[in-house]
PDB file of N, CA and C in Angstrom:
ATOM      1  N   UNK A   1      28.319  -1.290 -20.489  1.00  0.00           N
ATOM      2  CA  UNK A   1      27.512  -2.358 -21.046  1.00  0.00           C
ATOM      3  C   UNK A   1      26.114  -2.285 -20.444  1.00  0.00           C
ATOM      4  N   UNK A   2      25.494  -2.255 -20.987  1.00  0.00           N
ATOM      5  CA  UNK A   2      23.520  -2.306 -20.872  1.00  0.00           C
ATOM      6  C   UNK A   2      23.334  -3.544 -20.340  1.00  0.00           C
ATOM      7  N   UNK A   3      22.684  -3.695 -19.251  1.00  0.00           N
ATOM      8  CA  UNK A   3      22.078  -4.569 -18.899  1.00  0.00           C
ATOM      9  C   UNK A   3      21.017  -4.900 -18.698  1.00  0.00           C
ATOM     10  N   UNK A   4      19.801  -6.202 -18.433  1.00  0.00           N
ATOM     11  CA  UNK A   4      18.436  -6.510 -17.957  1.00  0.00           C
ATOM     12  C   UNK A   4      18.555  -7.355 -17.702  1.00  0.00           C
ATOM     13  N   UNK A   5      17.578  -7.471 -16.137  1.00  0.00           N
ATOM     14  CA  UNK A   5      17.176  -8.855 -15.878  1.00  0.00           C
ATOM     15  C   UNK A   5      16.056  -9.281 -16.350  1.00  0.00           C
ATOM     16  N   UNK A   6      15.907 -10.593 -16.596  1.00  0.00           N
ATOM     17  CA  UNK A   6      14.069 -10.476 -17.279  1.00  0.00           C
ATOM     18  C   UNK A   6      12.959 -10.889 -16.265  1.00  0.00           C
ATOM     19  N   UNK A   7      13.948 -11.131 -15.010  1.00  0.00           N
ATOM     20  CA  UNK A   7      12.714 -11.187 -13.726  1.00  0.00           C
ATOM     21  C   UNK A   7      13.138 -10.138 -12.798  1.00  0.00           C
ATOM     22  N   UNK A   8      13.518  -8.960 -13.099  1.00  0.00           N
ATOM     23  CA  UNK A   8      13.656  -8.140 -12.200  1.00  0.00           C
ATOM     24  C   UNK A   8      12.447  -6.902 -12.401  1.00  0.00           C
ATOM     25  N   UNK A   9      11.182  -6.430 -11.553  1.00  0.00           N
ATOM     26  CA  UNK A   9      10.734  -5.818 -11.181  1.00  0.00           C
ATOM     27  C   UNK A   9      10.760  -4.691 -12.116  1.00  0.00           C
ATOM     28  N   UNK A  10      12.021  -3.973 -11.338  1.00  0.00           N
ATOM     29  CA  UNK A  10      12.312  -2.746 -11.873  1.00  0.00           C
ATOM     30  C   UNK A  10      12.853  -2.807 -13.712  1.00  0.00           C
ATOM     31  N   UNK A  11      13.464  -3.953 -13.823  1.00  0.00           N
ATOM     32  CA  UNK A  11      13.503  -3.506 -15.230  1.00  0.00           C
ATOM     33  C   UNK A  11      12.161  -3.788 -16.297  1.00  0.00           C
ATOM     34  N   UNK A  12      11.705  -4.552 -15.766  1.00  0.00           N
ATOM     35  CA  UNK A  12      10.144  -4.580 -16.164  1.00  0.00           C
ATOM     36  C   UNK A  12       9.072  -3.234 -15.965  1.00  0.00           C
ATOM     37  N   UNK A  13       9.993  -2.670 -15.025  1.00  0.00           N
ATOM     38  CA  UNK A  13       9.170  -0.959 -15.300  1.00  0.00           C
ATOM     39  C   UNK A  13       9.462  -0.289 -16.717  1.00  0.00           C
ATOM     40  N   UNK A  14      11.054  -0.433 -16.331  1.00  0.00           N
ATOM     41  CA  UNK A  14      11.729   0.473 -16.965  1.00  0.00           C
ATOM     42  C   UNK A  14      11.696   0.498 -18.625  1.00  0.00           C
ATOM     43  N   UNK A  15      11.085  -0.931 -18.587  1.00  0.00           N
ATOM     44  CA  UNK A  15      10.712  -1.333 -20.270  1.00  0.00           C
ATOM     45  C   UNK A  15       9.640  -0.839 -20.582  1.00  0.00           C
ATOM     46  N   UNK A  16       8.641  -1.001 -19.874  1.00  0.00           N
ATOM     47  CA  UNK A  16       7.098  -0.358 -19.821  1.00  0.00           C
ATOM     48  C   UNK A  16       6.167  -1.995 -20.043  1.00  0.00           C
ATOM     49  N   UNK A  17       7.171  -2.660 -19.713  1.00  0.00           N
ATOM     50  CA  UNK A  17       6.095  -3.999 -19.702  1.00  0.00           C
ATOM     51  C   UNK A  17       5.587  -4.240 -18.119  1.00  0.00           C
ATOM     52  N   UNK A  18       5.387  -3.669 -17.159  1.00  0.00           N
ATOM     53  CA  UNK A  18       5.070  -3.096 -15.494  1.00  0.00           C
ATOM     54  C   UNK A  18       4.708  -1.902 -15.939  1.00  0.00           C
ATOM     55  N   UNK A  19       3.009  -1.713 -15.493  1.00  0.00           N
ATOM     56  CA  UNK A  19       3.568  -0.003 -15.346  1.00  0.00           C
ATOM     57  C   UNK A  19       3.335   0.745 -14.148  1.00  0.00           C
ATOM     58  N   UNK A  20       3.513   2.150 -14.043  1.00  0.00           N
ATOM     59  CA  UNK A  20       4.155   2.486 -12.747  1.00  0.00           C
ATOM     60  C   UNK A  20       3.391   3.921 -13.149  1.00  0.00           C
ATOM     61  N   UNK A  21       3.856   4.661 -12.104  1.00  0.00           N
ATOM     62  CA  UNK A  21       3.428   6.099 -11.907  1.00  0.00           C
ATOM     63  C   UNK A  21       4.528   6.382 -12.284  1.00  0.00           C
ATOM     64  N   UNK A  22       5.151   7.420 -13.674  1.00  0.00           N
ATOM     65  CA  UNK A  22       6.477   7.705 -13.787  1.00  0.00           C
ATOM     66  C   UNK A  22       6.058   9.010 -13.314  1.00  0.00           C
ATOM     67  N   UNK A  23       7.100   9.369 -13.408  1.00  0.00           N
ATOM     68  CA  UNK A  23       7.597  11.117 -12.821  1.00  0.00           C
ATOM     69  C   UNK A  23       8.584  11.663 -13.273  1.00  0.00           C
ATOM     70  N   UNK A  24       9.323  11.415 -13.989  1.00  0.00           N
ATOM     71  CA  UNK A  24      10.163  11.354 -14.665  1.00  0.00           C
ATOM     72  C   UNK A  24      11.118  10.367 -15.779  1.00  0.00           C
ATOM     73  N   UNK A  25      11.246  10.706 -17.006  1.00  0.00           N
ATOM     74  CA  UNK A  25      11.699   9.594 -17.845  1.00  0.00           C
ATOM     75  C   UNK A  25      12.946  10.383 -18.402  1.00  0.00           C
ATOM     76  N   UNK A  26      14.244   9.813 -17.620  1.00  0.00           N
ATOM     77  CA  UNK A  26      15.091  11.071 -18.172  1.00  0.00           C
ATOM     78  C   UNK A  26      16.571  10.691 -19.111  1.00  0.00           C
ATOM     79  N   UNK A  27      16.236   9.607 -19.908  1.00  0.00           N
ATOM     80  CA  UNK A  27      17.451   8.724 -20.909  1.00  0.00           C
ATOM     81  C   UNK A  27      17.553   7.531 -20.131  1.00  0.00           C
ATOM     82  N   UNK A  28      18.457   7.771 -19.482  1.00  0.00           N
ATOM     83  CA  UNK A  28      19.315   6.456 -18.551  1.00  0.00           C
ATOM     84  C   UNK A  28      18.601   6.572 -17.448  1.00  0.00           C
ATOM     85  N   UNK A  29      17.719   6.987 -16.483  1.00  0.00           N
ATOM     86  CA  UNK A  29      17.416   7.195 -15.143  1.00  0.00           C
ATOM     87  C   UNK A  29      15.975   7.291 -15.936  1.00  0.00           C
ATOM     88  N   UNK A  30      14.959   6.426 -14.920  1.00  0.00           N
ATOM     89  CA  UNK A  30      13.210   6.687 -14.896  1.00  0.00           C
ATOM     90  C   UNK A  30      13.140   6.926 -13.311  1.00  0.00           C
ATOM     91  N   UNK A  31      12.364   7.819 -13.412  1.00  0.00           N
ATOM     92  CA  UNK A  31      11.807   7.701 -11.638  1.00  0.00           C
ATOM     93  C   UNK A  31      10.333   7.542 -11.155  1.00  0.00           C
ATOM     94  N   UNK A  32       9.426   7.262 -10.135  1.00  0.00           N
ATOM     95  CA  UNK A  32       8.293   6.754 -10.561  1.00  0.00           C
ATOM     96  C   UNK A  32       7.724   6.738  -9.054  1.00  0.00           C
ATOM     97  N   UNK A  33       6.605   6.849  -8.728  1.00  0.00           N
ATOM     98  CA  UNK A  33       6.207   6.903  -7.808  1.00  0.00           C
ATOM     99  C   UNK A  33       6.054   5.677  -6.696  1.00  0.00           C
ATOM    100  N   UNK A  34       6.573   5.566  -5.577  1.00  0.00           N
ATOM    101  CA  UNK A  34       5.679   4.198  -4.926  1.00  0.00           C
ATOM    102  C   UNK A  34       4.765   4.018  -4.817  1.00  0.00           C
ATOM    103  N   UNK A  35       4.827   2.525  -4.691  1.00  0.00           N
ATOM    104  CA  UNK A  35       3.783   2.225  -4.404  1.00  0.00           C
ATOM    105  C   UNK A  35       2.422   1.605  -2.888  1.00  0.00           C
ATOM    106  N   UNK A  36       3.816   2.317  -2.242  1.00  0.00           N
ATOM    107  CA  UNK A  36       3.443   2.157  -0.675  1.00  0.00           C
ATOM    108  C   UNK A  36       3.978   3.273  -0.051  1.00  0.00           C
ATOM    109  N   UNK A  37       4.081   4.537  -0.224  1.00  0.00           N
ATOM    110  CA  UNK A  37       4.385   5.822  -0.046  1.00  0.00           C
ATOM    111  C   UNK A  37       4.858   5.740   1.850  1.00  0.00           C
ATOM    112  N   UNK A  38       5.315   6.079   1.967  1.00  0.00           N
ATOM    113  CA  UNK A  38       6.177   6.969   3.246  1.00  0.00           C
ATOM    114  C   UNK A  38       6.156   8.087   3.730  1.00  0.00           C
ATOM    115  N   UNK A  39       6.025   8.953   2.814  1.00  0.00           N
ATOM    116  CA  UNK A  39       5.859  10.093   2.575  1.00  0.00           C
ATOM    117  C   UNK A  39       5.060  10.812   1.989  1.00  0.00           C
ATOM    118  N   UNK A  40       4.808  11.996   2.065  1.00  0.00           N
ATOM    119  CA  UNK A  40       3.665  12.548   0.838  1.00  0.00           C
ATOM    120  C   UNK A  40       4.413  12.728  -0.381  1.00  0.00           C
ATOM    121  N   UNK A  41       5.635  13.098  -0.465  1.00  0.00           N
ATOM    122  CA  UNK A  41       6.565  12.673  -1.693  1.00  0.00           C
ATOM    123  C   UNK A  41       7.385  11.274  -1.509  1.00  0.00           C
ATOM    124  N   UNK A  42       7.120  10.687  -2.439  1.00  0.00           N
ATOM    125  CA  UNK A  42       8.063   8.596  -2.172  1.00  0.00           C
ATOM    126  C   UNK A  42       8.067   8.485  -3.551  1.00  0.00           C
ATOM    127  N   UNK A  43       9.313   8.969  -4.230  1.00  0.00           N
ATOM    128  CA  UNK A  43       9.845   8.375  -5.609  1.00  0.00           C
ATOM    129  C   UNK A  43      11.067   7.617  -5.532  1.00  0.00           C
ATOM    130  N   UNK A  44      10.405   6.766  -6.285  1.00  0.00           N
ATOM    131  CA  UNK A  44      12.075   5.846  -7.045  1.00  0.00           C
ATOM    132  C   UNK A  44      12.434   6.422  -8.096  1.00  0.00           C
ATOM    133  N   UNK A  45      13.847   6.571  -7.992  1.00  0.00           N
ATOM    134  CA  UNK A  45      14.798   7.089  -9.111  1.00  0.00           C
ATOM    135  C   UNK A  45      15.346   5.706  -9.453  1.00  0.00           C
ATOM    136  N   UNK A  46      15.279   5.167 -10.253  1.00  0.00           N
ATOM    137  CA  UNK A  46      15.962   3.815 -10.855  1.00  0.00           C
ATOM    138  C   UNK A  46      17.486   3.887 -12.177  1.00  0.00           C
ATOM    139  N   UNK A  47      18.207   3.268 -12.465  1.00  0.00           N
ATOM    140  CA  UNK A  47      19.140   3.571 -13.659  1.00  0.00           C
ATOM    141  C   UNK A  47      17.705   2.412 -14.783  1.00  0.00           C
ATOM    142  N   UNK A  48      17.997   2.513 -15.850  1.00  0.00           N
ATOM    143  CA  UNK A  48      17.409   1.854 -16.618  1.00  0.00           C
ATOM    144  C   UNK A  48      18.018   0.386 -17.024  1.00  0.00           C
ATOM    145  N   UNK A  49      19.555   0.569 -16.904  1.00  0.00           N
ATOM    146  CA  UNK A  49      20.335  -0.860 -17.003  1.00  0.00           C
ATOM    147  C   UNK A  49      20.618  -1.205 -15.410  1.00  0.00           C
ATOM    148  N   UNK A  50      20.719  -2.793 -15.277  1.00  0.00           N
ATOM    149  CA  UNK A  50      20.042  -2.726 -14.023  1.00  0.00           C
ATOM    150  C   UNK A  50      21.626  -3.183 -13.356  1.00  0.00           C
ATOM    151  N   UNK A  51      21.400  -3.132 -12.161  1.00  0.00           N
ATOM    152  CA  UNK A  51      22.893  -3.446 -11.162  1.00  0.00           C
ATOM    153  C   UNK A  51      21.893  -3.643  -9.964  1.00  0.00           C
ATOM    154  N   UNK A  52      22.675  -4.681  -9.048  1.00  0.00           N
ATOM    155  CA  UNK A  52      21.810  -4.611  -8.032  1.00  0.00           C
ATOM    156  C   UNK A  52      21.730  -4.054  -6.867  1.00  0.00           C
ATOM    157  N   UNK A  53      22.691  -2.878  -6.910  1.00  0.00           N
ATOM    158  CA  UNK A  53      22.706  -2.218  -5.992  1.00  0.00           C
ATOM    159  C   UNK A  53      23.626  -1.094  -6.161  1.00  0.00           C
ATOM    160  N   UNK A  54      23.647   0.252  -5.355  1.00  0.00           N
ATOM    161  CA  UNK A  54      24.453   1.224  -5.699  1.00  0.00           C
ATOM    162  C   UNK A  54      25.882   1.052  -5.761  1.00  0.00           C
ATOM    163  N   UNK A  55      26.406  -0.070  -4.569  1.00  0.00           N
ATOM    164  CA  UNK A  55      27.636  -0.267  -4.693  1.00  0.00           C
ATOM    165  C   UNK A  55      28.510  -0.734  -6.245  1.00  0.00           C
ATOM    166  N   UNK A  56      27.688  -1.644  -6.666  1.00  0.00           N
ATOM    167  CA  UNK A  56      27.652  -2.239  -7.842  1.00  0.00           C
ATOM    168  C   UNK A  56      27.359  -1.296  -8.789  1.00  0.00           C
ATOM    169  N   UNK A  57      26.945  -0.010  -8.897  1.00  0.00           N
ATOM    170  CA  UNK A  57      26.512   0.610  -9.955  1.00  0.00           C
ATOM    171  C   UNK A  57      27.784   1.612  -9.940  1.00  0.00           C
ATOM    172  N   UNK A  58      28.500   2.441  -8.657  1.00  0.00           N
ATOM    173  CA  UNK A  58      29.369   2.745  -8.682  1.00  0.00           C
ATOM    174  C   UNK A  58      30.687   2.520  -8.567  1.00  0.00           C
ATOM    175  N   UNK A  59      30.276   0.824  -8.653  1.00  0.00           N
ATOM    176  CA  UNK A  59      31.849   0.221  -9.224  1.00  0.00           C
ATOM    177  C   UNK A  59      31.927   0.141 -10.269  1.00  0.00           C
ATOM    178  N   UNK A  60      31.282   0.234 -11.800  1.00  0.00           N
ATOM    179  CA  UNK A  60      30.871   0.327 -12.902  1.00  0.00           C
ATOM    180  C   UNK A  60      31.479   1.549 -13.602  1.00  0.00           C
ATOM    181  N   UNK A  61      32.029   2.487 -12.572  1.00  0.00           N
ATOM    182  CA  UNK A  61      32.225   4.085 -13.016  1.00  0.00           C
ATOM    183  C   UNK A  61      31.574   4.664 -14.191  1.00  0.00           C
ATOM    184  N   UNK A  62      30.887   4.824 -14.504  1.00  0.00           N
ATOM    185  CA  UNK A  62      29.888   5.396 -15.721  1.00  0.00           C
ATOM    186  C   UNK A  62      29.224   6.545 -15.008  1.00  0.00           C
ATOM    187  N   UNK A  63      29.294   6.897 -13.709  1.00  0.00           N
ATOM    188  CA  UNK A  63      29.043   8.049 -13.187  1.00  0.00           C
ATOM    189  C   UNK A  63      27.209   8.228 -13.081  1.00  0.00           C
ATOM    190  N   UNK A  64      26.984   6.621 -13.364  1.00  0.00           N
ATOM    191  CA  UNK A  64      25.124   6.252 -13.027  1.00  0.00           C
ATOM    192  C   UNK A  64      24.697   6.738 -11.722  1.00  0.00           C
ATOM    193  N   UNK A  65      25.080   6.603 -10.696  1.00  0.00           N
ATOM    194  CA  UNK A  65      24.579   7.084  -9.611  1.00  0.00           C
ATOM    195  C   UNK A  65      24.917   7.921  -9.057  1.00  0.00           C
ATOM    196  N   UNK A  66      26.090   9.259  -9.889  1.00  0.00           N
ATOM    197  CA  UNK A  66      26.010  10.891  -9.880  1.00  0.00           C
ATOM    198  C   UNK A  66      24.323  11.059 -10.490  1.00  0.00           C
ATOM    199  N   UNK A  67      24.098  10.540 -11.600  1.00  0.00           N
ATOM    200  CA  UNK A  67      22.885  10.709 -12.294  1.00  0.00           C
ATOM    201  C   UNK A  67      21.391  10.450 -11.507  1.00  0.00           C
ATOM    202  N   UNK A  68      21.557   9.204 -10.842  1.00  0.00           N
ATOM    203  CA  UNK A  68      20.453   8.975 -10.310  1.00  0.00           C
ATOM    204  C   UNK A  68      20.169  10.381  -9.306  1.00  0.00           C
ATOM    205  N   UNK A  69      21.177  10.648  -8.036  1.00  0.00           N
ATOM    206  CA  UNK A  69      21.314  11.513  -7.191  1.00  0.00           C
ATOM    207  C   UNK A  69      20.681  13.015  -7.983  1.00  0.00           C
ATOM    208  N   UNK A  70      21.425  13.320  -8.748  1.00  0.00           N
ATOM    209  CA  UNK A  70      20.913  14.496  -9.636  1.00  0.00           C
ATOM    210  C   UNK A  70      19.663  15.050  -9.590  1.00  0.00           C
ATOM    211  N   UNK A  71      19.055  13.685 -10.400  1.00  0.00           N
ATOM    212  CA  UNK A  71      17.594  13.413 -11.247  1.00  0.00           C
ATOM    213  C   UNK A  71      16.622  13.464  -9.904  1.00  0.00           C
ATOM    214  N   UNK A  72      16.957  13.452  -8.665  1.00  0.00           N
ATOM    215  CA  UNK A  72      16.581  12.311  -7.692  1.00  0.00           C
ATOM    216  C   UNK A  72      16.464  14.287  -7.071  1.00  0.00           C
ATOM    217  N   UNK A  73      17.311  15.385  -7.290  1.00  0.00           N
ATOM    218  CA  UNK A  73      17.407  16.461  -6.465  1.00  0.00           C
ATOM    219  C   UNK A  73      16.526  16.912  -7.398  1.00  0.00           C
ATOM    220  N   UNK A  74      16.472  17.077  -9.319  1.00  0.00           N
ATOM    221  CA  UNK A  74      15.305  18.026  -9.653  1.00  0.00           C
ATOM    222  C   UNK A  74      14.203  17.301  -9.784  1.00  0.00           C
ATOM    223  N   UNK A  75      14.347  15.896  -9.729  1.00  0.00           N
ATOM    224  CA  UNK A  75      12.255  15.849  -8.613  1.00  0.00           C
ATOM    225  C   UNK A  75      12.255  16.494  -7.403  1.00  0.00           C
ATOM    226  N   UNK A  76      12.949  16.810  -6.491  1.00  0.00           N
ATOM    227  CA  UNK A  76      12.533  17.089  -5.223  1.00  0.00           C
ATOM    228  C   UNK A  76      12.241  18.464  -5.634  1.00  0.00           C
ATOM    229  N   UNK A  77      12.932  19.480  -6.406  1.00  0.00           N
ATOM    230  CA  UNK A  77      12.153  20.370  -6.858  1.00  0.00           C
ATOM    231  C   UNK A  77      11.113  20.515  -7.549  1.00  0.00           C
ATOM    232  N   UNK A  78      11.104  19.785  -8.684  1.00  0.00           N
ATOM    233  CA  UNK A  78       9.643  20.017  -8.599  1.00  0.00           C
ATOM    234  C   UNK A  78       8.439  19.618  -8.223  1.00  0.00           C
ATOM    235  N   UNK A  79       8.735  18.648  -7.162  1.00  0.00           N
ATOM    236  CA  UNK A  79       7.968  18.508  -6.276  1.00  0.00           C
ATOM    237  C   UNK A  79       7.718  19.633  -5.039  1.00  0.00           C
ATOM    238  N   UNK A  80       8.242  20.419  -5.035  1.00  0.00           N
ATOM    239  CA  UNK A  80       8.571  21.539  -3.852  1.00  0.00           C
ATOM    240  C   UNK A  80       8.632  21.067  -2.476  1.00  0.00           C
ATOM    241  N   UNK A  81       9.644  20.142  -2.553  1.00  0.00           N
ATOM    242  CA  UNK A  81      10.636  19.854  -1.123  1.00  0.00           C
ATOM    243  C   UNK A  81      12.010  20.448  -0.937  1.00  0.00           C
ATOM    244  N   UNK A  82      12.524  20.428  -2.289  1.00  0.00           N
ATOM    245  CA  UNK A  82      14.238  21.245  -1.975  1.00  0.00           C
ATOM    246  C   UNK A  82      14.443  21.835  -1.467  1.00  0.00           C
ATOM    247  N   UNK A  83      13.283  22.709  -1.176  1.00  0.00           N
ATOM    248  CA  UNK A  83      13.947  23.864  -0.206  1.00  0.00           C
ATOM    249  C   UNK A  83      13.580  23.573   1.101  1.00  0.00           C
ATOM    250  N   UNK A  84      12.576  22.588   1.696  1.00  0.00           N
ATOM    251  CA  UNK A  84      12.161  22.601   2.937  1.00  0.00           C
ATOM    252  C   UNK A  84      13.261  21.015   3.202  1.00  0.00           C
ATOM    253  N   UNK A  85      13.754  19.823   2.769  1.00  0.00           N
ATOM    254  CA  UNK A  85      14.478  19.229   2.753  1.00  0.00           C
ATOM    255  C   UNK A  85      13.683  17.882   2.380  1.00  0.00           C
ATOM    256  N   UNK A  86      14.786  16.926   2.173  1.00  0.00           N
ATOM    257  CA  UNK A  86      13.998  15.858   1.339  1.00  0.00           C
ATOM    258  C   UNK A  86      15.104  15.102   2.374  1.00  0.00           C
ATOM    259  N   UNK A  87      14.982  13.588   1.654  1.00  0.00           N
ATOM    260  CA  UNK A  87      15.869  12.195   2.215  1.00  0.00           C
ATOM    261  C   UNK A  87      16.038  11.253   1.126  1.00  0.00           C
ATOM    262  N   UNK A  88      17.302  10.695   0.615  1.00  0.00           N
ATOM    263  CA  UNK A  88      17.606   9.927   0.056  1.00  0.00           C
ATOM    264  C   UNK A  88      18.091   9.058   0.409  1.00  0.00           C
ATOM    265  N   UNK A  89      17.553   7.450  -0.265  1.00  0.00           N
ATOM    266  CA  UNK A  89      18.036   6.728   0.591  1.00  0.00           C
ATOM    267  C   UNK A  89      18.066   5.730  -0.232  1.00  0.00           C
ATOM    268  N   UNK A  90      19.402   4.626  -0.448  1.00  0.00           N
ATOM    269  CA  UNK A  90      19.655   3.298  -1.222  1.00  0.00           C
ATOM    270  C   UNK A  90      19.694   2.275   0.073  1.00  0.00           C
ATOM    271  N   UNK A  91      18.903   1.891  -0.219  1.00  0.00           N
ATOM    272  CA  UNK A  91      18.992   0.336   0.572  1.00  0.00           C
ATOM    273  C   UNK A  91      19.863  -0.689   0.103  1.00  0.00           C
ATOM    274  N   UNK A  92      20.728  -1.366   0.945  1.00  0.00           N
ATOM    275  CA  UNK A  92      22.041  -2.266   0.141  1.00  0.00           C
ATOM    276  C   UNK A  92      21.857  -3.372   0.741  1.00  0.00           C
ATOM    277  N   UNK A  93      20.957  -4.532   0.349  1.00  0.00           N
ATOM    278  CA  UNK A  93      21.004  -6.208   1.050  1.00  0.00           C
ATOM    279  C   UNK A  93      20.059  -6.382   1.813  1.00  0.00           C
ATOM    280  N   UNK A  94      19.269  -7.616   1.805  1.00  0.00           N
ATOM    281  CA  UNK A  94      18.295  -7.859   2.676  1.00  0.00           C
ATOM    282  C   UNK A  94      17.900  -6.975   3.890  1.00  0.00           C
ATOM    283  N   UNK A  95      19.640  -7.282   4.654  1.00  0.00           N
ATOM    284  CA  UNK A  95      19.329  -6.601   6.241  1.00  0.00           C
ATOM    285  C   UNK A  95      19.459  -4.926   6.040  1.00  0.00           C
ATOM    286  N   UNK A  96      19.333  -4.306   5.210  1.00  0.00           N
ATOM    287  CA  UNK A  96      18.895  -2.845   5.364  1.00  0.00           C
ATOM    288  C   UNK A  96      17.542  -2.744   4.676  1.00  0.00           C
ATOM    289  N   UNK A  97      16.997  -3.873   4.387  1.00  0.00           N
ATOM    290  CA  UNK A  97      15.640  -3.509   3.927  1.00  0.00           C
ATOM    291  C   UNK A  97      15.067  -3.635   2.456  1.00  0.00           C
ATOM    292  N   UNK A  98      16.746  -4.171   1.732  1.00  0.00           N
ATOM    293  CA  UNK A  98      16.372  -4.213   0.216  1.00  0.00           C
ATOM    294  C   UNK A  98      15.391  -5.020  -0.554  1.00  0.00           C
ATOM    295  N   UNK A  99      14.138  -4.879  -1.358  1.00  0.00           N
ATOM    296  CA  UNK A  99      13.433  -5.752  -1.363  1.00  0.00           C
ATOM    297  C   UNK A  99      13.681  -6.053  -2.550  1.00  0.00           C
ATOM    298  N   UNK A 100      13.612  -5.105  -4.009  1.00  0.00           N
ATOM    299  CA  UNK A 100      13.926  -5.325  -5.259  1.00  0.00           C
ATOM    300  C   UNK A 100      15.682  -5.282  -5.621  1.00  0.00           C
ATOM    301  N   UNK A 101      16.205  -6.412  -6.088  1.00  0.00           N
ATOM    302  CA  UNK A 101      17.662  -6.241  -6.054  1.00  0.00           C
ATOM    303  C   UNK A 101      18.335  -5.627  -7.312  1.00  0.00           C
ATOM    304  N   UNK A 102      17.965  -3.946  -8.019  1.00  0.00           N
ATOM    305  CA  UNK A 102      18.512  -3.450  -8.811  1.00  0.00           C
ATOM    306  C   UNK A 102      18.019  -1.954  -7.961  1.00  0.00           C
ATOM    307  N   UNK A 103      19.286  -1.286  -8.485  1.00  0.00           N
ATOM    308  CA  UNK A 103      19.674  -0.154  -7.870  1.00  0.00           C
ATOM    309  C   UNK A 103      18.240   0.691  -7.843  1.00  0.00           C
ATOM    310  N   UNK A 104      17.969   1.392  -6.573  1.00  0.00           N
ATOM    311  CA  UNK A 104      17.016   2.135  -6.428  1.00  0.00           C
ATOM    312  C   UNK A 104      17.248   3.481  -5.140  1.00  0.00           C
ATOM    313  N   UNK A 105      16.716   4.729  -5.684  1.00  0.00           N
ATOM    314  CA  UNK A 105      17.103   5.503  -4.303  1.00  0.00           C
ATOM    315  C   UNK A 105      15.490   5.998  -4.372  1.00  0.00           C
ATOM    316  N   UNK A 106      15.546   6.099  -2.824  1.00  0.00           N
ATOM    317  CA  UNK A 106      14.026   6.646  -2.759  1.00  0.00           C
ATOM    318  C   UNK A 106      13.996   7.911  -2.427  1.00  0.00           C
ATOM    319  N   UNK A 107      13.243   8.654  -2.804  1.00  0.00           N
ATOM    320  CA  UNK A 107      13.460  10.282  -2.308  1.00  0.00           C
ATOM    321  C   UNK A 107      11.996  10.561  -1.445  1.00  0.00           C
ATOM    322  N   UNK A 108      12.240  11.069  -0.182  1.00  0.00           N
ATOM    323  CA  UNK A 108      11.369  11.216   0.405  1.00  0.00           C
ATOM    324  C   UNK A 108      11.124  12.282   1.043  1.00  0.00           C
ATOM    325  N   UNK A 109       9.889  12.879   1.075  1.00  0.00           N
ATOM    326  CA  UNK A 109       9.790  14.320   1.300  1.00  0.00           C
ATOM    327  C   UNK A 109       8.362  14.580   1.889  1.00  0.00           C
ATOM    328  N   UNK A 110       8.277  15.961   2.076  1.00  0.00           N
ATOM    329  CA  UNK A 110       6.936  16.765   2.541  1.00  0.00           C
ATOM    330  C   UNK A 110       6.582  16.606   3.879  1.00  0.00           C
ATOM    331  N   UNK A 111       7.287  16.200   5.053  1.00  0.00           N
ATOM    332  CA  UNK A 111       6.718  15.706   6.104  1.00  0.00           C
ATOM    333  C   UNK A 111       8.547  15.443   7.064  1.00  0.00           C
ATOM    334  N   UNK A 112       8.438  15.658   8.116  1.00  0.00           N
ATOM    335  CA  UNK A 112       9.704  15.479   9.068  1.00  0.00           C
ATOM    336  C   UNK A 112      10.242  14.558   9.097  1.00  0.00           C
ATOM    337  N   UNK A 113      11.247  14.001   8.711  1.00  0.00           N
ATOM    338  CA  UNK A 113      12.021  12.519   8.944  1.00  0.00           C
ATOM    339  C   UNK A 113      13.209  12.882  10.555  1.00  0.00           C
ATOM    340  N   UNK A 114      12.530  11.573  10.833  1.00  0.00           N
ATOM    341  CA  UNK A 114      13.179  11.392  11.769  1.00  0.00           C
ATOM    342  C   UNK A 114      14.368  10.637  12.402  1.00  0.00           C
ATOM    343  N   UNK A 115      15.117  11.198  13.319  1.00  0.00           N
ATOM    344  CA  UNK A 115      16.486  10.399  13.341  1.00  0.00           C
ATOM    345  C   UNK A 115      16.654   9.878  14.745  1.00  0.00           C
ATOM    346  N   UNK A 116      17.202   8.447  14.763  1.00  0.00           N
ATOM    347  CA  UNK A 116      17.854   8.035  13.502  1.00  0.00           C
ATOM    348  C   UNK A 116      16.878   7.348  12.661  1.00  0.00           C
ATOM    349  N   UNK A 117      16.962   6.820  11.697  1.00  0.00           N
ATOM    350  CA  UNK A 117      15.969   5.955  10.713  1.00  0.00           C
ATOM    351  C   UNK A 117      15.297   5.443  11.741  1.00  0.00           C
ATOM    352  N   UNK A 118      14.045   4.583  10.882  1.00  0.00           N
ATOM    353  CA  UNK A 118      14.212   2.850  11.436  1.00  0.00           C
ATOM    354  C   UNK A 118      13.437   2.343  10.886  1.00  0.00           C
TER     355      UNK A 118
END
């Protein structure tokens, strides 16, 4: 089942009524640049029907966030990080940092990440 929120952020991208730096528009999955970068590569991979979080998207089984992950590895190529390594990362609930509450992974690249997070 398709979903939208009509005050959610991201689906206001995903409609094109927000607009964004896309980077990819790929059916079910848009991905798009931040807008407060981290990295010299910082994309959001988003689903287009919204859930508010990955847990929730892969309780859904529709296999949305095999897709996001995917979509989320051939930006990092063609961005040319795949081979030097990238970071993916879903934030799940306030206390890990979540700010927009529909599923988002950020892919982050070009530069050393360091461990552990923070």
């Amino acid at each position: 089942m398709s979903t939208t929120d009509p005050d959610c952020l991201f689906c206001k991208i995903a409609s094109g009524e927000v607009p964004a730096e896309i980077v990819r528009d790929g059916g079910r999955v848009l991905a798009f640049r931040d807008i407060n970068p981290q990295a010299p590569t910082h994309v959001l991979v988003i689903p287009r029907e919204h859930h508010p979080d990955a847990v929730a998207a892969a309780g859904a089984g529709t296999g949305l966030v095999d897709e996001v992950v995917r979509e989320a590895h051939s930006i990092a190529e063609d961005e040319g990080v795949a081979s030097t390594g990238y970071r993916l990362v879903f934030n799940t609930g306030s206390g890990a940092g979540q700010t927009v509450f529909h599923l988002h992974c950020h892919l982050l690249g070009g530069r050393g990440m360091e461990w552990p997070p923070g």
